[in-house]
N, C-alpha and C. Protein backbone atom coordinates (compact mmCIF):
# COMPACT_ATOMS: atom_id res chain seq x y z
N UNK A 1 0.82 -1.17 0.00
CA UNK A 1 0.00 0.00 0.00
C UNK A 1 0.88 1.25 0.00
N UNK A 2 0.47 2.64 -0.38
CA UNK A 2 1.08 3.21 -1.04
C UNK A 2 1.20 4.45 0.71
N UNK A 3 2.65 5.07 1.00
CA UNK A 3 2.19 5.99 2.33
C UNK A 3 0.93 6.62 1.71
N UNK A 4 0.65 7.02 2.82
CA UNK A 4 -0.20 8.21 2.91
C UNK A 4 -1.50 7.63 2.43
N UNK A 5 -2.02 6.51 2.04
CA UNK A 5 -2.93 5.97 1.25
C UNK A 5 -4.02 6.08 2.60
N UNK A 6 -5.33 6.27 2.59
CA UNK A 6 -6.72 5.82 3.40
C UNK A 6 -6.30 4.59 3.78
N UNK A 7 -6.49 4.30 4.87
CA UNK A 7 -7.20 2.95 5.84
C UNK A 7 -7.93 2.84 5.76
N UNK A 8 -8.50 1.61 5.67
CA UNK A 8 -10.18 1.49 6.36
C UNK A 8 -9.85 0.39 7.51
N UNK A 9 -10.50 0.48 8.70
CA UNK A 9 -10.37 0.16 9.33
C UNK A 9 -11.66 -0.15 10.22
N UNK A 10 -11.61 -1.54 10.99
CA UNK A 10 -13.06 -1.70 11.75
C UNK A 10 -12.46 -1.66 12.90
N UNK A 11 -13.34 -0.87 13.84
CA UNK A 11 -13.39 -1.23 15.09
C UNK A 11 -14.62 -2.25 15.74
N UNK A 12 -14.38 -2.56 16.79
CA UNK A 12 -14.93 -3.98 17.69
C UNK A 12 -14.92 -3.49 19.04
N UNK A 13 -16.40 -3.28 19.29
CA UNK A 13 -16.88 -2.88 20.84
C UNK A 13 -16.76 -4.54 21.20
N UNK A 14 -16.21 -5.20 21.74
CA UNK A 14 -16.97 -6.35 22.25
C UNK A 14 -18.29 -6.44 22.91
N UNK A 15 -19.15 -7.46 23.13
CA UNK A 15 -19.97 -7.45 24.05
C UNK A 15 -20.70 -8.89 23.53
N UNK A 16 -21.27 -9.66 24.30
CA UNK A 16 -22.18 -10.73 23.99
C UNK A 16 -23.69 -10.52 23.21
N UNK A 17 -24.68 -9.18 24.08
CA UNK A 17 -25.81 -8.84 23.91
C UNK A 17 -25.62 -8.00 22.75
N UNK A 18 -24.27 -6.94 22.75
CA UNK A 18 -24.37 -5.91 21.73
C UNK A 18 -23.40 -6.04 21.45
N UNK A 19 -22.52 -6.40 20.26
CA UNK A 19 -21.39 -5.81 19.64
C UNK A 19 -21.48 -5.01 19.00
N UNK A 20 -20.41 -3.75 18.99
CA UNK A 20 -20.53 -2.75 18.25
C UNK A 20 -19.29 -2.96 17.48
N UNK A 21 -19.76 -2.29 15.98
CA UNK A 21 -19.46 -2.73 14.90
C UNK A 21 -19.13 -1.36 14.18
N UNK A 22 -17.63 -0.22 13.95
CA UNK A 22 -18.31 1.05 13.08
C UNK A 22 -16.46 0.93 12.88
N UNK A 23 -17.00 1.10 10.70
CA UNK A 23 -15.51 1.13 9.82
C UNK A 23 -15.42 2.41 9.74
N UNK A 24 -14.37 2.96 9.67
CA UNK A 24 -13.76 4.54 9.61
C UNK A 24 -12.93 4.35 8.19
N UNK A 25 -12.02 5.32 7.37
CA UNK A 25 -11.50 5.56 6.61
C UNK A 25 -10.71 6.62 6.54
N UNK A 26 -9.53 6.54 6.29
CA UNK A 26 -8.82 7.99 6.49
C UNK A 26 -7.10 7.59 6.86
N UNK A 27 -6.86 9.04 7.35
CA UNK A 27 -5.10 9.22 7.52
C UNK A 27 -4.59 9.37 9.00
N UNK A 28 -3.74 8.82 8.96
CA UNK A 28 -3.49 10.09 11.15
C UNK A 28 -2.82 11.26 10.53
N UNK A 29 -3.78 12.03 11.16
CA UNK A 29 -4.05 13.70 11.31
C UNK A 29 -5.11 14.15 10.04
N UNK A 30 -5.89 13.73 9.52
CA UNK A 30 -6.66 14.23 8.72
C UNK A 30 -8.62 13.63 8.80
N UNK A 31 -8.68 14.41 8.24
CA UNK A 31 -10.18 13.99 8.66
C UNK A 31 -10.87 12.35 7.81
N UNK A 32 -11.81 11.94 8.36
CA UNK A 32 -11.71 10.73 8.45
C UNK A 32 -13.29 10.46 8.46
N UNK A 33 -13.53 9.31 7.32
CA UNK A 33 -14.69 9.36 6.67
C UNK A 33 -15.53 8.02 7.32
N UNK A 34 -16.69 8.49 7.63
CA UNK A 34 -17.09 7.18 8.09
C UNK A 34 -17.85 6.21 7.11
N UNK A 35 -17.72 4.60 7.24
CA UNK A 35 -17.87 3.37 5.97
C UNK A 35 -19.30 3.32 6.66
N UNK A 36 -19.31 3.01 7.62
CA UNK A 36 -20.58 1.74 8.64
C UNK A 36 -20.75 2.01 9.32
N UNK A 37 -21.81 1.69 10.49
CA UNK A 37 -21.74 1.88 11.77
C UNK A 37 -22.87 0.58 11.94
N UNK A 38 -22.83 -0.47 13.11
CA UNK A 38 -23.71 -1.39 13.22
C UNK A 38 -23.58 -1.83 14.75
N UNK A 39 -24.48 -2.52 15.07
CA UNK A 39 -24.82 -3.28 16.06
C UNK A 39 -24.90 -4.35 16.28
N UNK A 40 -24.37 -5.80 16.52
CA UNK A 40 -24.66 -6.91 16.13
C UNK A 40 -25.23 -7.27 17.36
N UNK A 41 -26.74 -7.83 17.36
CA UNK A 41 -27.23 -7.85 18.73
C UNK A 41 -27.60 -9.31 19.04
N UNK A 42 -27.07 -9.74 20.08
CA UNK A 42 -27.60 -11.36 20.56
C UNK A 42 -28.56 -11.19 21.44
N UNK A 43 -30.04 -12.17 21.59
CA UNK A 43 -31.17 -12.43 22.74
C UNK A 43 -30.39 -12.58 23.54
N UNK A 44 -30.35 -11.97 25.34
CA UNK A 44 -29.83 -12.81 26.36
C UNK A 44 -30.23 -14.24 26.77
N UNK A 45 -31.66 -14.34 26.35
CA UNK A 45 -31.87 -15.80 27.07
C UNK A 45 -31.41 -16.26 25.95
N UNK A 46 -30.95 -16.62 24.56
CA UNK A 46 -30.27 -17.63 23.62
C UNK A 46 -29.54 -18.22 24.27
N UNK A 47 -29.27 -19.83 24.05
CA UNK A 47 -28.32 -20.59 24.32
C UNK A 47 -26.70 -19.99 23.85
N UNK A 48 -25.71 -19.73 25.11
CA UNK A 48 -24.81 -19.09 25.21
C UNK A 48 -24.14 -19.50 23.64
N UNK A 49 -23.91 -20.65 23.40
CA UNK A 49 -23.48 -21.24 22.33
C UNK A 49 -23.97 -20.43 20.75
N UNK A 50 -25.35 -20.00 20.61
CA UNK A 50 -26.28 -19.67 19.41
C UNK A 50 -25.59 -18.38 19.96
N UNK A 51 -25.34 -17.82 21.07
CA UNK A 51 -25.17 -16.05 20.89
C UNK A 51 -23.57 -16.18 20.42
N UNK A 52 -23.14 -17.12 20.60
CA UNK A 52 -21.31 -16.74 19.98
C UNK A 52 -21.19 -16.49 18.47
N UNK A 53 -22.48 -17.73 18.08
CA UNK A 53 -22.71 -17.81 16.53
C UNK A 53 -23.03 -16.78 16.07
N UNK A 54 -24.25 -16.15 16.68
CA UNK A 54 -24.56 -14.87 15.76
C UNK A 54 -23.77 -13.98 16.05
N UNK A 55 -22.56 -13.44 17.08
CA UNK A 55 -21.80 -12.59 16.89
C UNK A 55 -21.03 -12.73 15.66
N UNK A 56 -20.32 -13.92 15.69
CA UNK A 56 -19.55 -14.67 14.53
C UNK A 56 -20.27 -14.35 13.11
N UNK A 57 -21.73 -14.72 13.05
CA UNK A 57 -22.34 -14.76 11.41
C UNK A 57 -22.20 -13.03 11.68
N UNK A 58 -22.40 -11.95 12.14
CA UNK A 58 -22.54 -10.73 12.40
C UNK A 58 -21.32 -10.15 11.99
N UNK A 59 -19.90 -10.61 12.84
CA UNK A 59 -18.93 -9.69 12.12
C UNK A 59 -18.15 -10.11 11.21
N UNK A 60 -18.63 -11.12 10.51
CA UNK A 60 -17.87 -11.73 9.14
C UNK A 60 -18.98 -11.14 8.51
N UNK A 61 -20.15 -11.42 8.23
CA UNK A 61 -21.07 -10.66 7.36
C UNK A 61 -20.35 -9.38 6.89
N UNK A 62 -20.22 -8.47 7.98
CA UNK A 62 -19.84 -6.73 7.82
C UNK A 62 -17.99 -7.07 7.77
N UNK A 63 -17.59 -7.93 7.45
CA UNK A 63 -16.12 -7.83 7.25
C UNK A 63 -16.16 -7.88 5.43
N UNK A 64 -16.82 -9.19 5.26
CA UNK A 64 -17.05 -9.51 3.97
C UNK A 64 -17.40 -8.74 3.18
N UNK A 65 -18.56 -7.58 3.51
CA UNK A 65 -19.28 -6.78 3.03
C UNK A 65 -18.32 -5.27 3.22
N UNK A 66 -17.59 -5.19 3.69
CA UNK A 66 -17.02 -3.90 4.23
C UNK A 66 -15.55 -3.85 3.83
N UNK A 67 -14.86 -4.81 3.51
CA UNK A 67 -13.14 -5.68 3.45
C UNK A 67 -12.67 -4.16 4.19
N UNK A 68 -12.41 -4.58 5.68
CA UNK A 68 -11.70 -3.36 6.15
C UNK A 68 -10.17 -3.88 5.67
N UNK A 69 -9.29 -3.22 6.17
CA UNK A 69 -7.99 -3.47 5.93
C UNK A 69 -7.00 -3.67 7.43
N UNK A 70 -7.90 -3.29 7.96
CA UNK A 70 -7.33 -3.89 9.54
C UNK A 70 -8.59 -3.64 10.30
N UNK A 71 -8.41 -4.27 11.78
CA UNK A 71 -9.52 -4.15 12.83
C UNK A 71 -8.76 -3.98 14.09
N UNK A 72 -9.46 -3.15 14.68
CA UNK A 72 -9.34 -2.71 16.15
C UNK A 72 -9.92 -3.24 17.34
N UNK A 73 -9.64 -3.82 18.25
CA UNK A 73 -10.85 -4.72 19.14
C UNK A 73 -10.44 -4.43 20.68
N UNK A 74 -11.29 -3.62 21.00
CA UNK A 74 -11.49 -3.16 22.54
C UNK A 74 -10.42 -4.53 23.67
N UNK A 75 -8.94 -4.10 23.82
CA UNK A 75 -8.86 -4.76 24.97
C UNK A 75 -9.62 -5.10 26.28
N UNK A 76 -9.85 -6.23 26.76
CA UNK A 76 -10.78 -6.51 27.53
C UNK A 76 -10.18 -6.15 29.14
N UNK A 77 -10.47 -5.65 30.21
CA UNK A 77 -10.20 -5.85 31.09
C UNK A 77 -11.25 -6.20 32.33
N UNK A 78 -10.32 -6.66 33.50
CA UNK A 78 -11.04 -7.66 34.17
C UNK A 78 -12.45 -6.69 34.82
N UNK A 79 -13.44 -7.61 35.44
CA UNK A 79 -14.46 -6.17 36.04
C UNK A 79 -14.76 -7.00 37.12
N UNK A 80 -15.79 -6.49 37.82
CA UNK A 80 -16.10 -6.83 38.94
C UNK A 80 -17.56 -7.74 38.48
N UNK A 81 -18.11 -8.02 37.38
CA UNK A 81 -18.77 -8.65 37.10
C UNK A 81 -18.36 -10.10 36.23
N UNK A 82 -17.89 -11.02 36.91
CA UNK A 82 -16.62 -12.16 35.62
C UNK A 82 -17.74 -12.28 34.51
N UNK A 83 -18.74 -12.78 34.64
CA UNK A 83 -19.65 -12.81 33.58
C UNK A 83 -19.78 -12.43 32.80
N UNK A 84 -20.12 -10.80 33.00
CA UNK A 84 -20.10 -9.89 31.90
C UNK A 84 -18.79 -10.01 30.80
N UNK A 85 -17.48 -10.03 31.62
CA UNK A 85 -16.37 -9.52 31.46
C UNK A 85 -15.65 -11.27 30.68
N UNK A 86 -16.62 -12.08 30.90
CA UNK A 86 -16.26 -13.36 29.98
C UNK A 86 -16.98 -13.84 28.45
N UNK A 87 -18.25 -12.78 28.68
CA UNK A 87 -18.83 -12.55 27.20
C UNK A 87 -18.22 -11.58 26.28
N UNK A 88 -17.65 -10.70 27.52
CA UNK A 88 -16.99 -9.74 26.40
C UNK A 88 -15.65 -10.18 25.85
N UNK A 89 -14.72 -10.99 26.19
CA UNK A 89 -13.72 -11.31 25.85
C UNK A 89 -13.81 -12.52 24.88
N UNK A 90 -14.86 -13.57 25.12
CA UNK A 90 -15.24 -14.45 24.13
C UNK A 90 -15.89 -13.54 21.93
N UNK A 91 -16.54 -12.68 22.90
CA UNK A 91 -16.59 -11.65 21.50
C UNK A 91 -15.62 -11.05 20.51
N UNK A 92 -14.67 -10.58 22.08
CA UNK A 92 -13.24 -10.12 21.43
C UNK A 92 -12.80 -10.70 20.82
N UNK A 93 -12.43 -12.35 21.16
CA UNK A 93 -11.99 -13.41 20.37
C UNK A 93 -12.57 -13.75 19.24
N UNK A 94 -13.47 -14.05 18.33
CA UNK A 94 -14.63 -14.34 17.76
C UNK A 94 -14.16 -12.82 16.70
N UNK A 95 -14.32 -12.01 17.12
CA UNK A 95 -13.54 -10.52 15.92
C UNK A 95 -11.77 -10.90 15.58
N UNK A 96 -11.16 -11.40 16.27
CA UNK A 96 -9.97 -11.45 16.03
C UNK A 96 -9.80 -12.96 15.10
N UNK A 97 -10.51 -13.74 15.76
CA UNK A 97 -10.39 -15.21 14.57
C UNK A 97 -11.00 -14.57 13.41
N UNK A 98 -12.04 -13.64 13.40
CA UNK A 98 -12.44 -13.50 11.93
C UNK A 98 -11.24 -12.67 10.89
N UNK A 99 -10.65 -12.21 11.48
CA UNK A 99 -9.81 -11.05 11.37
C UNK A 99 -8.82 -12.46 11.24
N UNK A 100 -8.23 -12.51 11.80
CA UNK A 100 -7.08 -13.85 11.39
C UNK A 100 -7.45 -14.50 10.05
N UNK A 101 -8.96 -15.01 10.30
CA UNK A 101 -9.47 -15.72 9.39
C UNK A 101 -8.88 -15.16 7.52
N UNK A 102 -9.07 -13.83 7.45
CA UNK A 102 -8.55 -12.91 6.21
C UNK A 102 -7.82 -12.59 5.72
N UNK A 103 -6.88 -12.68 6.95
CA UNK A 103 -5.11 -12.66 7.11
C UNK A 103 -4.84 -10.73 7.26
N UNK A 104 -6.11 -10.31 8.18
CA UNK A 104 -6.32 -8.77 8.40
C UNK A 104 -5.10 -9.18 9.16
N UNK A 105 -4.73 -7.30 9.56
CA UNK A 105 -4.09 -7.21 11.09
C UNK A 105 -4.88 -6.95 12.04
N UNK A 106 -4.91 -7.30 13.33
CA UNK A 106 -5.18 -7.06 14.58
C UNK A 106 -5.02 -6.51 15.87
N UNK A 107 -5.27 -5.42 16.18
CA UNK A 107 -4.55 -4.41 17.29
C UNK A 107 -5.91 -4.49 18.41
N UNK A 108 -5.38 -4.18 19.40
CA UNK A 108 -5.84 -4.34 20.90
C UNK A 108 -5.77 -2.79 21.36
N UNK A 109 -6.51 -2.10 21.45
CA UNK A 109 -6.71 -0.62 22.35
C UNK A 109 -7.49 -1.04 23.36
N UNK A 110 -6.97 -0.15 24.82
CA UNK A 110 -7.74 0.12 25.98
C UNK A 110 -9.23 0.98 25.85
N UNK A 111 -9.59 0.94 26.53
CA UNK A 111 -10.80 2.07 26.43
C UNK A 111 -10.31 3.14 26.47
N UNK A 112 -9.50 3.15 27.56
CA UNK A 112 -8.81 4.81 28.03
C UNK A 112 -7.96 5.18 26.83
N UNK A 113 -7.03 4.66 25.89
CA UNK A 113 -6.34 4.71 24.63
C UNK A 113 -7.28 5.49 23.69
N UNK A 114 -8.89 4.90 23.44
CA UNK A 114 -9.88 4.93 22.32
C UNK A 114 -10.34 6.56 22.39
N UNK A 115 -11.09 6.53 24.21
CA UNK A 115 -11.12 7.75 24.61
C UNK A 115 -9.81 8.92 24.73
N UNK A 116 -8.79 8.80 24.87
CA UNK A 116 -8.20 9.64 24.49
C UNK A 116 -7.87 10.60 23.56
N UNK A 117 -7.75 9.23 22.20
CA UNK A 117 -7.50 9.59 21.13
C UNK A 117 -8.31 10.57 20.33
N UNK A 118 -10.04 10.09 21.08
CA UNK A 118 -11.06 10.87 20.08
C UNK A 118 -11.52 12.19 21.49
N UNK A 119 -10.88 12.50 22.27
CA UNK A 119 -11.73 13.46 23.30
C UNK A 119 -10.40 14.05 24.11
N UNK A 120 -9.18 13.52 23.87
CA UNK A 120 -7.65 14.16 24.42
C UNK A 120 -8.34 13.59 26.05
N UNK A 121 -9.08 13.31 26.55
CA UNK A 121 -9.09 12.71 27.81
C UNK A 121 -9.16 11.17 27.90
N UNK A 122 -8.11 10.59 28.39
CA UNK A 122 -8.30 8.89 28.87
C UNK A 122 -9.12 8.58 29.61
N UNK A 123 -10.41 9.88 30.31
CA UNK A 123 -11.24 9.05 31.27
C UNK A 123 -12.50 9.71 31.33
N UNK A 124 -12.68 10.21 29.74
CA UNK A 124 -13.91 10.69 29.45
C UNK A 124 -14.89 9.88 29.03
N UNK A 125 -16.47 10.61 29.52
CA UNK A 125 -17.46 9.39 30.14
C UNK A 125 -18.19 9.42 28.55
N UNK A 126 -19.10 8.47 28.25
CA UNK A 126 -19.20 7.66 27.35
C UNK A 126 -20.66 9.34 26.48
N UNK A 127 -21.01 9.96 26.77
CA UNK A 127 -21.41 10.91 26.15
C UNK A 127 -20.39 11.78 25.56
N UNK A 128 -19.57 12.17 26.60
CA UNK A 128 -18.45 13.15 25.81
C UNK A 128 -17.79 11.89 24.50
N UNK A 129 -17.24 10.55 24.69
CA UNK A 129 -16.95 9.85 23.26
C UNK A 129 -18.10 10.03 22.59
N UNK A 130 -19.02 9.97 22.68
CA UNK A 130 -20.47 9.98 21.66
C UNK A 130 -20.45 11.38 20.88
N UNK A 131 -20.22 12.10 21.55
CA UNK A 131 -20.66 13.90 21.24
C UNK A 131 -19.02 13.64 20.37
N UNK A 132 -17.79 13.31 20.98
CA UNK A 132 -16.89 13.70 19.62
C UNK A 132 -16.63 12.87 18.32
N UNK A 133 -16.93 11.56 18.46
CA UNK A 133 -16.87 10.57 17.27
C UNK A 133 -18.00 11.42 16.07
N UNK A 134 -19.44 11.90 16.81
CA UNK A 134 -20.03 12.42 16.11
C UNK A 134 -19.63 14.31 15.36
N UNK A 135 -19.06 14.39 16.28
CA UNK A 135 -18.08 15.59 15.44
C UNK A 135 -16.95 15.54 14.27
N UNK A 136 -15.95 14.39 15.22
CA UNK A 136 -14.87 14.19 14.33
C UNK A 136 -15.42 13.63 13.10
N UNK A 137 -16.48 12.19 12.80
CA UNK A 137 -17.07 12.10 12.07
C UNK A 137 -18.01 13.34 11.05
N UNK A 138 -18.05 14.24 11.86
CA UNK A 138 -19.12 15.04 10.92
C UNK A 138 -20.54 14.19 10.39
N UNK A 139 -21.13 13.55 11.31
CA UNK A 139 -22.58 12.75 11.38
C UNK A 139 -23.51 13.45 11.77
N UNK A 140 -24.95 13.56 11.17
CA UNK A 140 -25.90 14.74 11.88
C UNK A 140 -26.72 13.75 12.93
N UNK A 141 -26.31 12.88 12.91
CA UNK A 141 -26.88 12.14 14.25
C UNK A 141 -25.96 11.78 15.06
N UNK A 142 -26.28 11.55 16.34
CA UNK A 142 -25.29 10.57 17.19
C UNK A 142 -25.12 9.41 17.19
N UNK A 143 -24.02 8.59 16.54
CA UNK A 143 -24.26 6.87 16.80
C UNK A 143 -24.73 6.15 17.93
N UNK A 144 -25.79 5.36 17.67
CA UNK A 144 -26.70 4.93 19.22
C UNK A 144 -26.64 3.53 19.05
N UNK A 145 -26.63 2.58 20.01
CA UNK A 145 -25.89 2.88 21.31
C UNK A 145 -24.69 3.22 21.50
N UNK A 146 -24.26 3.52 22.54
CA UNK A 146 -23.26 4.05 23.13
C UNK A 146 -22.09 2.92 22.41
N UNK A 147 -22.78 1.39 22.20
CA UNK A 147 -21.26 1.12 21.85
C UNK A 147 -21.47 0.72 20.58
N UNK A 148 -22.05 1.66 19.72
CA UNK A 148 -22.12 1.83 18.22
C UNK A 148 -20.55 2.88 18.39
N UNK A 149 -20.90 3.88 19.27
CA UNK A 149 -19.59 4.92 19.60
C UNK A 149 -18.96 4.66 19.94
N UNK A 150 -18.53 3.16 20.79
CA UNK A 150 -17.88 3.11 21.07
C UNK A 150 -16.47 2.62 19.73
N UNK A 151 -17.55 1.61 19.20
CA UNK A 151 -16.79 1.19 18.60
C UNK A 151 -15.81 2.13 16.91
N UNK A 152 -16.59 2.82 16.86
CA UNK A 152 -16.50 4.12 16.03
C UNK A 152 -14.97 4.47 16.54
N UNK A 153 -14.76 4.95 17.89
CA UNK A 153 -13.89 5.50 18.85
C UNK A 153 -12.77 4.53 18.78
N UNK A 154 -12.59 3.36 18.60
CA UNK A 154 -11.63 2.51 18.32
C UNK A 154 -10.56 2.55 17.13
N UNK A 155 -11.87 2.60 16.33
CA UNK A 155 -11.28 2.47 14.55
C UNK A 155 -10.44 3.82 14.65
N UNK A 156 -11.26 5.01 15.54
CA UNK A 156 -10.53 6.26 14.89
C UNK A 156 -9.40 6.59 15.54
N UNK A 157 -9.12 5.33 16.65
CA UNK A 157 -7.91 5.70 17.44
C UNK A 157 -6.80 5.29 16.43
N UNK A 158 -6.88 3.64 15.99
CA UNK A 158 -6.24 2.72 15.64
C UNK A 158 -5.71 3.77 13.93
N UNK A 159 -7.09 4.58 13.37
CA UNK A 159 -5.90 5.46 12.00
C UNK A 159 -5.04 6.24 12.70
N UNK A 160 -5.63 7.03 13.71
CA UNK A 160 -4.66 8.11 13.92
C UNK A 160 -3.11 7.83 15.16
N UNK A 161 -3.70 6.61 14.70
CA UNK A 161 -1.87 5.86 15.64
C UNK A 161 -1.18 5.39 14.06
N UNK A 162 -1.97 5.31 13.41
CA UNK A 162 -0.70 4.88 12.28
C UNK A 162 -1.03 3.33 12.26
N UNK A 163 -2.42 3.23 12.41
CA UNK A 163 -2.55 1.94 12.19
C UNK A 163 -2.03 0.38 11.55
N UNK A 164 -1.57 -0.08 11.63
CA UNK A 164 -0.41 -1.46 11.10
C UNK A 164 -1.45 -1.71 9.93
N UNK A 165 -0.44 -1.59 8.72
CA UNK A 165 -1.42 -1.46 7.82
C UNK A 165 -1.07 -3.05 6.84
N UNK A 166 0.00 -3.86 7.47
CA UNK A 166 0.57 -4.99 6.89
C UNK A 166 -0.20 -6.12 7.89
N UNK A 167 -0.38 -7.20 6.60
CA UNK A 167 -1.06 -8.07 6.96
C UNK A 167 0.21 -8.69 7.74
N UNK A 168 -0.98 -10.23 8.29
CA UNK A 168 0.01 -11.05 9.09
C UNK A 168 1.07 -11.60 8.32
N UNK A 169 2.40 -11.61 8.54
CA UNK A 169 3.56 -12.61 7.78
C UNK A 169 3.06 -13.74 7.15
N UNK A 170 3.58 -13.39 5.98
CA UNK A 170 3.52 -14.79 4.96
C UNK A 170 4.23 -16.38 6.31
N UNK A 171 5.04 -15.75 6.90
CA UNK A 171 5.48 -17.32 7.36
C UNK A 171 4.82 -17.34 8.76
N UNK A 172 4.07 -16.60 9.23
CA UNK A 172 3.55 -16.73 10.21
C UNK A 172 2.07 -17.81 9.79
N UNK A 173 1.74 -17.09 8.87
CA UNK A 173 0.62 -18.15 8.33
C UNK A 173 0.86 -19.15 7.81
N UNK A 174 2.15 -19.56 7.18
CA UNK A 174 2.31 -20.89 6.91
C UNK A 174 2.88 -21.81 8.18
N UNK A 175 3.14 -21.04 8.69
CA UNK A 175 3.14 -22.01 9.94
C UNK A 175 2.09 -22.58 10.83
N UNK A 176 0.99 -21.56 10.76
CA UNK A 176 -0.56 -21.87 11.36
C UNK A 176 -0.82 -22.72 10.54
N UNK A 177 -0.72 -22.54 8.97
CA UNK A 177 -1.60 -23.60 8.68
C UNK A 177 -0.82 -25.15 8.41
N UNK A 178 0.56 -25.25 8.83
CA UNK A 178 1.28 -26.48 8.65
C UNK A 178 0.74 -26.61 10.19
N UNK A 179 0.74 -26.23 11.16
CA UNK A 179 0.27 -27.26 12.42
C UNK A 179 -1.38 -27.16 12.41
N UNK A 180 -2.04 -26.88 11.35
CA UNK A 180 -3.37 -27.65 10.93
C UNK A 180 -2.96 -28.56 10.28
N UNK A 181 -2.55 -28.63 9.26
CA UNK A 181 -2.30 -29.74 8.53
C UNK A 181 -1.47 -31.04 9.00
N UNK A 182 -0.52 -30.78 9.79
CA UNK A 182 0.11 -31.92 10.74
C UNK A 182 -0.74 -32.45 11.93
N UNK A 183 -1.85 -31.89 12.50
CA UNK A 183 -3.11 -32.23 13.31
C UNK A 183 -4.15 -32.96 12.64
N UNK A 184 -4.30 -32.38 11.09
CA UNK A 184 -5.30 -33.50 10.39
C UNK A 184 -4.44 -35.07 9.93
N UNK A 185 -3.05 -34.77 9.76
CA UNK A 185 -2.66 -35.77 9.67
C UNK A 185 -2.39 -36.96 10.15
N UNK A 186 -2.25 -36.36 12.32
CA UNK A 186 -2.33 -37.30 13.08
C UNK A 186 -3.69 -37.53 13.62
N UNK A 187 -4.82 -36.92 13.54
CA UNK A 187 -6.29 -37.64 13.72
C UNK A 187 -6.78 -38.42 12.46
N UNK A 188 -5.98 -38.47 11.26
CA UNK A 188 -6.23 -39.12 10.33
C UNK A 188 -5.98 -40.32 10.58
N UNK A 189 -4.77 -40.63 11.08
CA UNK A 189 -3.82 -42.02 11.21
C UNK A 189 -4.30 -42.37 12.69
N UNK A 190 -5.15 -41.56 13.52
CA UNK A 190 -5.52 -41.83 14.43
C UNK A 190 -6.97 -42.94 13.67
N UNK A 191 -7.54 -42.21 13.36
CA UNK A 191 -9.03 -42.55 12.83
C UNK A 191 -8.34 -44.38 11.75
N UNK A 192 -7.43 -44.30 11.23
CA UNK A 192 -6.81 -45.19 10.66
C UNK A 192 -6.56 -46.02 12.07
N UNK A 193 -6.68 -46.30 12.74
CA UNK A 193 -6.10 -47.72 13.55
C UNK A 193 -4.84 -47.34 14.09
N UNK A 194 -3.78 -45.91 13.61
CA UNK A 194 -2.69 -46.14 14.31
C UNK A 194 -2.73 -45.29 15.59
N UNK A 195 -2.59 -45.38 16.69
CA UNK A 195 -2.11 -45.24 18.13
C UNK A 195 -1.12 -43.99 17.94
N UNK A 196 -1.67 -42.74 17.36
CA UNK A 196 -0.84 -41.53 16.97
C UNK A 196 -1.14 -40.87 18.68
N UNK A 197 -0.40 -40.23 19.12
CA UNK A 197 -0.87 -39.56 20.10
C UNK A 197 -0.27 -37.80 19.77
């Protein structure tokens, strides 16, 4: 890719019930165009299993449909709720395999990183990110919910850091996929009668 060329880039609110889903486009230091903005929403009572899926059918859909060029995905940290804080990290995961899946790159921002970047404060509350994504964006609405913004707030951190705009190593992936292929080989010879362990 050529310097100075547009990113597009997705960011990834995690969450089980709501993932937020919003592609940006643009340079660090210049203004910056927005692709998407979405919500991928799971029932809470769904079988935990069916809500991983539809996160999964949700942000490959809008990857496929969107080909960002990298993704951003809310580092998770621990909370005082494990629950909450184990749906959200299972989500996180689930954006990053899809993202692997493409051979995207993958970067990890804090909240406080996301908020900084778009409000110069690391510990500004989730209206002030709303009120500036919708500025910096130039949107005549506010992205709703909050982690439609949030996730907006990610993507626009991840251009204006200079986002990693190179995919994963050619030999990094041939190495993932030679210890697939050496795993199908020993459940093969397993499934064959031989005592592979």
């Amino acid at each position: 890719m050529i310097e100075g060329a547009a990113v597009r880039v997705m960011g990834v609110d995690p969450g089980l019930t709501r993932c937020g889903v919003g592609v940006v486009e643009g340079v660090p230091g210049a203004r910056l165009h927005l692709v998407h903005v979405a919500v991928v929403r799971t029932p809470p009572d769904d079988d935990h299993a069916l809500r991983l899926l539809g996160i999964e059918r949700g942000i490959e859909a809008l990857m496929d449909e969107l080909a960002p060029e990298a993704v951003a995905v809310e580092r998770v940290f621990s909370q005082h709720n494990v629950r909450t804080v184990m749906g959200t990290a299972q989500a996180a995961g689930i954006a990053m395999l899809a993202a692997a899946r493409r051979g995207l790159p993958v970067a990890l921002h804090t909240p406080s990183e996301a908020k900084a970047a778009v409000t110069g404060n690391g510990r500004a509350d989730k209206a002030q990110v709303t009120a500036m994504v919708t500025r910096l964006l130039r949107l005549d609405e506010a992205p709703r919910p909050a982690d439609a913004a949030d996730a907006l707030a990610l993507a626009i951190c991840h251009v204006w850091r200079g986002g990693a705009r190179q995919r994963p190593a050619a030999a990094a992936r041939s190495r993932i996929e030679e210890a697939a292929l050496a795993e199908r080989a020993r459940l093969a010879a397993r499934n064959r009668g031989g005592d592979v362990r």
